[in-house]
Protein backbone atom coordinates (compact mmCIF):
# COMPACT_ATOMS: atom_id res chain seq x y z
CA UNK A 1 0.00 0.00 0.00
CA UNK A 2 1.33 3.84 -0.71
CA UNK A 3 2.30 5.48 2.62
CA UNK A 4 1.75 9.26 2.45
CA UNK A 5 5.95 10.23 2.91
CA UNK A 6 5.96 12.93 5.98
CA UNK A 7 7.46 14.28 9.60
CA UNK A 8 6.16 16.23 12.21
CA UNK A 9 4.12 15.81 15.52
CA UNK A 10 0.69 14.64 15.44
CA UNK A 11 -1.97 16.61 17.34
CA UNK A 12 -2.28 14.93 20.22
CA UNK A 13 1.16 13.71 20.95
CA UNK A 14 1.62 13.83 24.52
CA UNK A 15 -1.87 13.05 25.59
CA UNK A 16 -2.54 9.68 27.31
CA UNK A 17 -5.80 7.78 26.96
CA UNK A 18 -6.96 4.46 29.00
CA UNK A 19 -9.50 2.74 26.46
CA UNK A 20 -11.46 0.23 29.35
CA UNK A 21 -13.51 -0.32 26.42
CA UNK A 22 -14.43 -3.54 24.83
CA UNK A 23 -15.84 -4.36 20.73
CA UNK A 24 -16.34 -1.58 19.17
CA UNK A 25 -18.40 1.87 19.29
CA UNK A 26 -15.14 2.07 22.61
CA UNK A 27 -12.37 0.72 20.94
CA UNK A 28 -13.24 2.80 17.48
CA UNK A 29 -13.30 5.95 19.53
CA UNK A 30 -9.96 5.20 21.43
CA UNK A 31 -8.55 4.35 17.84
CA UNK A 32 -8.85 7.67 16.86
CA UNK A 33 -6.41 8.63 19.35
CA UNK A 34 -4.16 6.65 18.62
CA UNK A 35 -4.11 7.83 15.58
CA UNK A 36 -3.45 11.65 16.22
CA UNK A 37 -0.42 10.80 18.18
CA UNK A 38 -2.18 9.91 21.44
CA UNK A 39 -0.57 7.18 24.29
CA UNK A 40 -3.88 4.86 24.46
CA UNK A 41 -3.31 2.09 27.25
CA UNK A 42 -6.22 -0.55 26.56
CA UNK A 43 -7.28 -1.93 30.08
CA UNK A 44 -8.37 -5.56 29.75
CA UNK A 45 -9.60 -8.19 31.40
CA UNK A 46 -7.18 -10.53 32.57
CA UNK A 47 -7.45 -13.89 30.24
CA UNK A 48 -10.21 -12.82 28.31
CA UNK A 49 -9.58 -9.52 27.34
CA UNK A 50 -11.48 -7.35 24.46
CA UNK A 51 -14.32 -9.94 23.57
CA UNK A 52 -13.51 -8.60 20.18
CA UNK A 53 -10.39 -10.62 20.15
CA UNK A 54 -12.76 -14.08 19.56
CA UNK A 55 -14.43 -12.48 16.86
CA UNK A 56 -13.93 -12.29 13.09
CA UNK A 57 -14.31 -14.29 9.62
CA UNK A 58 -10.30 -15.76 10.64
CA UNK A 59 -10.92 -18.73 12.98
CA UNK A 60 -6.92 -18.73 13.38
CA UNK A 61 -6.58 -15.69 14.51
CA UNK A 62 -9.40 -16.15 16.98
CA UNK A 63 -8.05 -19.04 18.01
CA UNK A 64 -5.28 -16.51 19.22
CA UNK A 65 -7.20 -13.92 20.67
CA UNK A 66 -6.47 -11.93 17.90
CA UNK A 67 -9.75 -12.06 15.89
CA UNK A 68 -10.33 -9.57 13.08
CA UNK A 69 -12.59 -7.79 14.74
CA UNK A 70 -10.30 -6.96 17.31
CA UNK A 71 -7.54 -6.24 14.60
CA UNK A 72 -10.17 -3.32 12.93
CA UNK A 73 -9.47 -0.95 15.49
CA UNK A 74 -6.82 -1.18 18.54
CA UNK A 75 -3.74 -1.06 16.20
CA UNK A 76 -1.36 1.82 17.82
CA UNK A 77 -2.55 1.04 21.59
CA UNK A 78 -0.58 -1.02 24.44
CA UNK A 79 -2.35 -3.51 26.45
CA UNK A 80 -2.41 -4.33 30.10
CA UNK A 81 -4.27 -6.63 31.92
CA UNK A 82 -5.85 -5.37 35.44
CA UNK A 83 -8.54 -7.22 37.31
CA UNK A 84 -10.80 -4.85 38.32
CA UNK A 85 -12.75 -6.63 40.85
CA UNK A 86 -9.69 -6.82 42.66
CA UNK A 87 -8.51 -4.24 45.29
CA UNK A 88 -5.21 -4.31 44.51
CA UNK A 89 -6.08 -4.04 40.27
CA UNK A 90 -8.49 -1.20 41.59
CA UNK A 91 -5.06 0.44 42.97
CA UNK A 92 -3.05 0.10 39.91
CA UNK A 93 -5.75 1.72 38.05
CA UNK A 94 -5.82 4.75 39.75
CA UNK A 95 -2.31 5.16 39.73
CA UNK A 96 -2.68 5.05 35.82
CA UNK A 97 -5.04 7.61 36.32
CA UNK A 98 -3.22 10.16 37.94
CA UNK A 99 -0.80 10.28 34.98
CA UNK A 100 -3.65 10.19 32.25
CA UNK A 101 -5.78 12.79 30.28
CA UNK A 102 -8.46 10.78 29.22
CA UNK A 103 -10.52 7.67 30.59
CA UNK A 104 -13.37 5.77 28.15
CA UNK A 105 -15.24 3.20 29.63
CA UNK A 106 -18.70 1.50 27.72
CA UNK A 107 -19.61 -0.79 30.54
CA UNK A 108 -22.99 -0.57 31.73
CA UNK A 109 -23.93 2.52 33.80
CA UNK A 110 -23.46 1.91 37.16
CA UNK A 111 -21.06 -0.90 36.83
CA UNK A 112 -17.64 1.72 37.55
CA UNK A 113 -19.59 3.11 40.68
CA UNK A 114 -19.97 -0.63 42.27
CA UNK A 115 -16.06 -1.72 41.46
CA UNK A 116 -15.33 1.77 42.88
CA UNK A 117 -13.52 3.38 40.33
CA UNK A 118 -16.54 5.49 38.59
CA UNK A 119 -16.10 9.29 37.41
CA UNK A 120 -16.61 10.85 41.18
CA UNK A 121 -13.44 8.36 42.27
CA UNK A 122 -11.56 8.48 39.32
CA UNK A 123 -11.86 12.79 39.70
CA UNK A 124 -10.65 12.71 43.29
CA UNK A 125 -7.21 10.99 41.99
CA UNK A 126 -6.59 13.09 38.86
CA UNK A 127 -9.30 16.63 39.15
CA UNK A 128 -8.01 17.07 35.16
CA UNK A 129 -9.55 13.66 33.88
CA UNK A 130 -11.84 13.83 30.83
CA UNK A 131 -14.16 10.48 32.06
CA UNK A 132 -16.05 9.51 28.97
CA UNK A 133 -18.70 6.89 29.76
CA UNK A 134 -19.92 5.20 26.38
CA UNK A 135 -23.28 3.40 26.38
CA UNK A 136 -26.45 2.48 24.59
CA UNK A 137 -28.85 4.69 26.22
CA UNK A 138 -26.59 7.24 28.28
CA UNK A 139 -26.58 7.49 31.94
CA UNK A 140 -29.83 8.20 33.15
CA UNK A 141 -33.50 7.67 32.08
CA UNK A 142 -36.15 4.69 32.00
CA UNK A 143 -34.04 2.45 29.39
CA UNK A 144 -30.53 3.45 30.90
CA UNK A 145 -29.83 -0.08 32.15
CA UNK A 146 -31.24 -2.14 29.06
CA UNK A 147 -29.03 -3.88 27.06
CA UNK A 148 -27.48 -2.61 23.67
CA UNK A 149 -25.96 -3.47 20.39
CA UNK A 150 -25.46 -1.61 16.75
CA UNK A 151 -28.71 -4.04 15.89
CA UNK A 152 -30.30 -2.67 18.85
CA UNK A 153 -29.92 0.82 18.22
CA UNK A 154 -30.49 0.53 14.42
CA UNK A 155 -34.10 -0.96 15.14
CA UNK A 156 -34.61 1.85 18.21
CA UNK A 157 -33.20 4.79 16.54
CA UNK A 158 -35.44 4.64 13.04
CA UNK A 159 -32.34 3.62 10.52
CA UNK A 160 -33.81 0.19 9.94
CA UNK A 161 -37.27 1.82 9.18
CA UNK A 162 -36.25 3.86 6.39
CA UNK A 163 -33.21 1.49 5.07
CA UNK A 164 -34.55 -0.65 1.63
CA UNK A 165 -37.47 -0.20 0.31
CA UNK A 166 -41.40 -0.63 0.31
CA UNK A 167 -40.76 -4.78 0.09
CA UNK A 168 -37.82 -5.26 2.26
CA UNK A 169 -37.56 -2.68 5.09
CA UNK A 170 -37.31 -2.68 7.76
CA UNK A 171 -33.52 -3.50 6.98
CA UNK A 172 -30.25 -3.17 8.63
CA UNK A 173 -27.24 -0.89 7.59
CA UNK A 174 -24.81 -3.37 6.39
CA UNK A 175 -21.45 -2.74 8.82
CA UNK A 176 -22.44 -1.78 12.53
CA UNK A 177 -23.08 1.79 11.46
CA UNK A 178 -24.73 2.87 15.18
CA UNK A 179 -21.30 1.38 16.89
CA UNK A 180 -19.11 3.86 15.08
CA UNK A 181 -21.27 6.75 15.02
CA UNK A 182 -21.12 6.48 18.88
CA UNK A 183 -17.18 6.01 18.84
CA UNK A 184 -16.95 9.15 16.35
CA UNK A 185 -19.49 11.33 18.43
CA UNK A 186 -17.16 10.12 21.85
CA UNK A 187 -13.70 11.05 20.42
CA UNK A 188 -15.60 14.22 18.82
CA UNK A 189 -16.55 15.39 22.17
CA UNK A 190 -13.22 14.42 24.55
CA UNK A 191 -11.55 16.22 21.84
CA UNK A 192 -13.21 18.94 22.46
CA UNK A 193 -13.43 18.45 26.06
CA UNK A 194 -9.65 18.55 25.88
CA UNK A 195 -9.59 21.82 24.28
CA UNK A 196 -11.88 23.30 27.37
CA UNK A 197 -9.55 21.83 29.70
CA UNK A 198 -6.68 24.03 28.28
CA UNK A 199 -8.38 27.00 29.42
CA UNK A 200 -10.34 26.19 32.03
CA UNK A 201 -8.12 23.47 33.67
CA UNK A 202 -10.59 21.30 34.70
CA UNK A 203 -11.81 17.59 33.43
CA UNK A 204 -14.81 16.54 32.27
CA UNK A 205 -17.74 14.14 32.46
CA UNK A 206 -18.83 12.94 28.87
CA UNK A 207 -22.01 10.72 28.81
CA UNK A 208 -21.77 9.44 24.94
CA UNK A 209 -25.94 7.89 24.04
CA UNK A 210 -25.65 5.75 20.93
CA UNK A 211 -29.28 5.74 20.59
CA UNK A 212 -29.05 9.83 20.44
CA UNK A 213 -25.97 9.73 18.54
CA UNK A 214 -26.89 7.48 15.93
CA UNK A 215 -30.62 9.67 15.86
CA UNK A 216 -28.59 13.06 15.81
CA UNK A 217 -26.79 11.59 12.36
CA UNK A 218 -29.94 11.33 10.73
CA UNK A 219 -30.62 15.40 10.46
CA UNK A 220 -32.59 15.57 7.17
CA UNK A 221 -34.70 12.54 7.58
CA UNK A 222 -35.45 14.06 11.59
CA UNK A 223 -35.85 17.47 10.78
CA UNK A 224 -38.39 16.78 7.69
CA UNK A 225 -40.61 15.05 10.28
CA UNK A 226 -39.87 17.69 13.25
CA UNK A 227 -40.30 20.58 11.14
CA UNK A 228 -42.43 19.75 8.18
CA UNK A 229 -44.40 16.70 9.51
CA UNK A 230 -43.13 14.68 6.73
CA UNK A 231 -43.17 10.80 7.37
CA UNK A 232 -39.68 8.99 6.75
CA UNK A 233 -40.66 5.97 4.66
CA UNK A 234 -38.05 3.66 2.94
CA UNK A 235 -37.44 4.43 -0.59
CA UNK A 236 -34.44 2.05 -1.78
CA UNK A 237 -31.70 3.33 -3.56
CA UNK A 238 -33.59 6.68 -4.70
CA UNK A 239 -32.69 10.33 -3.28
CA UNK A 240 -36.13 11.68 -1.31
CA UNK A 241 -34.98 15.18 -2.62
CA UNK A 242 -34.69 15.23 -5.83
CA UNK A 243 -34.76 12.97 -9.30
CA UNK A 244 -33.42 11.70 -10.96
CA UNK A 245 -31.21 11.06 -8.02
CA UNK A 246 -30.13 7.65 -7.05
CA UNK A 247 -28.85 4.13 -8.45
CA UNK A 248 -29.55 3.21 -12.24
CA UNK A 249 -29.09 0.04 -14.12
CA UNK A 250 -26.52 0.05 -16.76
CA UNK A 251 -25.26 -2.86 -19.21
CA UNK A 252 -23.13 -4.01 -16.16
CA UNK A 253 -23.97 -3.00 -13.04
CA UNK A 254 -25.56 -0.18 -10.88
CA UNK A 255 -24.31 3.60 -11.38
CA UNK A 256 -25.29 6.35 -8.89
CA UNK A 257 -26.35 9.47 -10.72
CA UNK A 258 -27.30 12.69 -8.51
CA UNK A 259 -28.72 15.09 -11.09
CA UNK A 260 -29.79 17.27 -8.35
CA UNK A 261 -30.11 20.95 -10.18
CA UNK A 262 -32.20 21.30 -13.45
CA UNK A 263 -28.44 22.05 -15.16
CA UNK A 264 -27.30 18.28 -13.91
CA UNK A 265 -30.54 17.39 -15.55
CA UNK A 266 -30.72 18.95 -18.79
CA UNK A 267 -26.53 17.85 -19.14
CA UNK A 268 -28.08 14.01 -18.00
CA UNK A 269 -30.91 14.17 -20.76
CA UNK A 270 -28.61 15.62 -23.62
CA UNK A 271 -25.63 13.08 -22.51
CA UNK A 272 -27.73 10.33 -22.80
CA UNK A 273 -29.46 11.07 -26.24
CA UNK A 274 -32.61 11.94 -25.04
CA UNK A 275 -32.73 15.39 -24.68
CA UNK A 276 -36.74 15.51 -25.02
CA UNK A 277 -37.25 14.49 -21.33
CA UNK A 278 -36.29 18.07 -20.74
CA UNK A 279 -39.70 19.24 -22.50
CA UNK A 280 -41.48 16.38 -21.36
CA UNK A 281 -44.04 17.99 -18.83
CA UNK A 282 -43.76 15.26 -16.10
CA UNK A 283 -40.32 15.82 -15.91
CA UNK A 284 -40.00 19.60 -16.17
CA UNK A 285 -39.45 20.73 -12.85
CA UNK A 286 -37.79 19.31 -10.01
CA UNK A 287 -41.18 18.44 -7.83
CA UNK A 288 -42.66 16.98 -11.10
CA UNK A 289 -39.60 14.71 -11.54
CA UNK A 290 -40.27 13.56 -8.35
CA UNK A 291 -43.89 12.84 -8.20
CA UNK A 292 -43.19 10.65 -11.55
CA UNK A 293 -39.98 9.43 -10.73
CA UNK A 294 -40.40 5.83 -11.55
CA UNK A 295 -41.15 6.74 -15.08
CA UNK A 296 -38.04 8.81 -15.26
CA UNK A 297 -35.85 5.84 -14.64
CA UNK A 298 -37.51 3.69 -16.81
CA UNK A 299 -36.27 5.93 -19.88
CA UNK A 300 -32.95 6.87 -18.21
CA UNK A 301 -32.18 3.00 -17.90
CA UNK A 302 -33.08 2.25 -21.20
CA UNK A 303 -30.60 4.65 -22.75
CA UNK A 304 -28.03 3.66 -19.57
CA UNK A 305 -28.38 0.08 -20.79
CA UNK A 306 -26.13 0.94 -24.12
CA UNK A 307 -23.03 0.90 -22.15
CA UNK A 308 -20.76 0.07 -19.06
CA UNK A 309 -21.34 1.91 -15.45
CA UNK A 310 -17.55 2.74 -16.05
CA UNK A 311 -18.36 4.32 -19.03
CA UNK A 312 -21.29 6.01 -18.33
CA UNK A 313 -19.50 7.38 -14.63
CA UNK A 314 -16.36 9.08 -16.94
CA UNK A 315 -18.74 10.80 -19.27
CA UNK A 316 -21.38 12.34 -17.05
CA UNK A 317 -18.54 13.21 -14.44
CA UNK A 318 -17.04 15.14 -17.75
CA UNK A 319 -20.16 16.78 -18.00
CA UNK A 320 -20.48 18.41 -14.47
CA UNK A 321 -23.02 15.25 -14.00
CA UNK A 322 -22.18 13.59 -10.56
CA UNK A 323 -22.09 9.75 -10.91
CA UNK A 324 -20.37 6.99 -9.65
CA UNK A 325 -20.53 3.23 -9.92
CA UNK A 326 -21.50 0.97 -6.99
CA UNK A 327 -18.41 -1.06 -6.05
CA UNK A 328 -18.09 -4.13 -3.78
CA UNK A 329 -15.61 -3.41 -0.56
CA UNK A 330 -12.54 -5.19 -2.26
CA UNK A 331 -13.44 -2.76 -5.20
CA UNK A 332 -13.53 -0.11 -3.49
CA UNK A 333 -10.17 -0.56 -1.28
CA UNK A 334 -8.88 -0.98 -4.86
CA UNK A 335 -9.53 2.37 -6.14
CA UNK A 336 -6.54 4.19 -7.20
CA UNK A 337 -7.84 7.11 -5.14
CA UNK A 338 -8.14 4.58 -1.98
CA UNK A 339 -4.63 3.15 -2.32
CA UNK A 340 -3.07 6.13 -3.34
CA UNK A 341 -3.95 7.99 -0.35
CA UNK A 342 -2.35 5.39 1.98
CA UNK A 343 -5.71 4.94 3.59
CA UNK A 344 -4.78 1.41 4.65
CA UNK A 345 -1.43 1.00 6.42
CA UNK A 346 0.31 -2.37 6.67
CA UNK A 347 2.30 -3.66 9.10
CA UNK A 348 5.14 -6.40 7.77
CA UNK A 349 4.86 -9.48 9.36
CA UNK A 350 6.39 -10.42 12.31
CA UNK A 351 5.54 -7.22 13.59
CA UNK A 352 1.80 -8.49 15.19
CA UNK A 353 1.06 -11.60 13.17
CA UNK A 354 2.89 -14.52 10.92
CA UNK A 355 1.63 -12.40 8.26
CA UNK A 356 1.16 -8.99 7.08
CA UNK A 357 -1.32 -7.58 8.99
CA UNK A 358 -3.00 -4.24 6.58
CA UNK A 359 -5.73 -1.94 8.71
CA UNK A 360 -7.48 0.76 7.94
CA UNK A 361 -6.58 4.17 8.97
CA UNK A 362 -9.21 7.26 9.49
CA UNK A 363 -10.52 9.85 6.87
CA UNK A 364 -8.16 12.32 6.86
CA UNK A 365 -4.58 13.70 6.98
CA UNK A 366 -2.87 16.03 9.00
CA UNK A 367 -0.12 17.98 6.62
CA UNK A 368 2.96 17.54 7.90
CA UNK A 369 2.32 14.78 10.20
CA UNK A 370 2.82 11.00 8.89
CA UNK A 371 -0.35 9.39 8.08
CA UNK A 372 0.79 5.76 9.95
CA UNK A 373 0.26 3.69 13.78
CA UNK A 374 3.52 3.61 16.20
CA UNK A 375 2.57 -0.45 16.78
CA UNK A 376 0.33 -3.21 15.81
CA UNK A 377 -2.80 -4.49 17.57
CA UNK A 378 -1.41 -5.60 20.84
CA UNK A 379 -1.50 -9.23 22.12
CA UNK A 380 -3.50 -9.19 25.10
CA UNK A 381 -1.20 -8.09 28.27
CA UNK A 382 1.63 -7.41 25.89
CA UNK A 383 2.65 -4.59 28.02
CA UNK A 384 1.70 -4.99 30.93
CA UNK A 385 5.10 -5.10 32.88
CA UNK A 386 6.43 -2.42 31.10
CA UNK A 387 3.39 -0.16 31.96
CA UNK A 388 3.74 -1.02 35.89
CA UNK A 389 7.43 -0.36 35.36
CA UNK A 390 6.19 3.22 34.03
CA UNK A 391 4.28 3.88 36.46
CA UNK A 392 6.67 2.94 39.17
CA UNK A 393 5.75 -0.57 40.45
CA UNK A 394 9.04 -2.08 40.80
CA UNK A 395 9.71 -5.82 39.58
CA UNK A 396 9.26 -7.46 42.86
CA UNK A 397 5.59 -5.32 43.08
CA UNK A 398 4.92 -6.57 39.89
CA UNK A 399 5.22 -9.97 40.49
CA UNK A 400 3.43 -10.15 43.73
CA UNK A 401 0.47 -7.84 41.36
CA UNK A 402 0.41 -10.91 39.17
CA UNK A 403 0.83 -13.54 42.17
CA UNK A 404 -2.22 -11.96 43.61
CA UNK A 405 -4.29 -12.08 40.02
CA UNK A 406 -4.44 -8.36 40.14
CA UNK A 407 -2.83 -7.79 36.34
């Protein structure tokens, strides 16, 4: 894969992170972090660890608590192992804690307060912590304790009810959309949280909702009901706003074409050889395109059917017509665009894994600032002595921490 060549600090160099988080909407947020240059110590459970690591399509690798789940997003931390139910693992947390900037936990609320190492604790050790507590519902109401996953939330927050169409919604997203919307809206907010703490000087409390987040996401859709009393209702591939906006049939495959403006249009209806749709009065204006927009596609696939999506993308692109195809996921990684970018880094192998081990990295690049992870995915308690030794247990503490089933 093409690395992006360059030096420089990242942004948050200098800032350490404890990720106590465990699958994904957690892990995904701490993996931002450690991908601006952050220290992020994942906390885990001693012999189990991340229950990510025994997932993935690679029963190998699960087989070594190194599933590919767990591989997506924790490249660039350290791990430690710290048995939280045990006084002593209670005490070697907070001592991480009085060196550390930022704290995520996704447990279940409540569940920090009873081991006795919740916010109020945590704050009394270290008054500058950011304490971000991830978790289906958020901290307090009538459904705060209930259990969650991205299904969960999909089906709660609306998403499934407008995702396919009139025959097959309700349907879910196809990756575990309401997971990383949470982890983006949690590392969105201790960043900023961060930021406040350079002036003010004080930490933070973050309660992160998935259920709001992944609702907050869906603005237009929300505010069309809120505002204009509009119903959401599945409509497949096509663009509620306009048309012809949304995914046509070519000779080979799908093409997504988002005429949007009467310009895009009238370019789309000359482009195509059929430049009487223009005059055609079901299709003159944009509300009138809508209202008949089934028999719109019908001619815009026929004359579509003449040629290739790849075709058919190059030319209406030329024309100030936005298209694209619609690629699988291996297609899509190998767009020149993708891989040029350096948007997946690889680590050799040997580094984590008897083979090269690729990941993805995040959306977008800092200039000056190298666009790569200081380490692999950690093996679980990889670092654990090294991070006591950092934090000043010496070797005979260590040892008796491990004796003991503390770490």
């Amino acid at each position: 894969m093409t690395e992006v060549a360059a030096t420089g600090r990242k942004p948050l160099e200098g800032y350490r992170v404890l990720d106590l988080t465990n699958v994904l909407a957690g892990p995904f947020c701490a993996y931002q972090f450690a991908m601006l240059g952050a220290e992020v110590i994942k906390v885990e459970t001693p012999g189990t660890g991340d229950l990510a690591r025994v997932l993935g399509a690679d029963p190998a690798l699960t087989g070594q608590l190194m599933g590919a789940s767990f591989l997506a997003q924790n490249a660039g931390k350290r791990s430690i192992t710290i048995n939280l139910k045990h006084e002593a693992g209670k005490a070697v947390l907070r001592r991480l804690v009085e060196t550390a900037d930022v704290l995520v936990e996704n447990f279940r609320p409540g569940v920090m307060e009873r081991l006795g190492v919740g916010h109020e604790a945590l704050k009394g050790v270290n008054p500058r912590l950011i304490y971000c507590a991830i978790s289906g519902f958020g901290q307090d109401g009538p459904m705060r304790g209930s259990p969650a996953y991205d299904q969960i939330i999909q089906g709660l927050s609306g998403v499934m009810s407008i995702t396919g169409d009139s025959e097959s919604a309700p349907l879910r997203v196809g990756y575990p959309v309401a997971d990383s919307i949470g982890g983006m809206t949690a590392a969105f907010a201790i960043a900023a949280a961060l930021a406040g703490r350079e002036r003010s000087g004080e930490g933070a409390f973050i309660d992160v909702s998935m259920l709001e987040s992944t609702i907050a996401t869906m603005g237009w859709v929300v505010s069309n009901y809120l505002i204009a009393g509009q119903q959401p209702e599945p409509i497949g591939n096509d663009n509620f706003t306009a048309a012809p906006s949304g995914a046509f049939r070519t000779a080979d495959g799908l093409l997504n074409i988002a005429a949007n403006k009467q310009e895009q249009f009238e370019a789309l209806a000359g482009l195509i050889g059929r430049p009487d749709l223009v005059e055609d009065a079901r299709f003159a204006r944009r509300e009138d395109r809508k209202r008949h927009r089934q028999d719109l596609t019908i001619e815009i696939e026929r004359a579509l059917a003449i040629d290739t999506s790849a075709v058919w993308e190059a030319r209406l692109n030329a024309a100030g017509v936005p298209a694209g195809r619609v690629l699988s996921v291996p297609e899509a990684l190998d767009l020149p665009q993708v891989r040029g970018r350096g948007l997946v880094h690889t680590f050799e192998a040997g580094e984590a894994l008897d083979r090269p081990l690729p990941v993805a990295l995040s959306g977008y690049r800092f200039e000056g600032a190298a666009r790569d992870l200081p380490c692999p995915p950690p093996r679980l308690g990889q670092h654990t002595d090294d991070i006591l030794a950092d934090a000043g247990f010496s070797p005979f503490e260590v040892a008796e921490l491990k004796q003991a089933g503390a770490v």
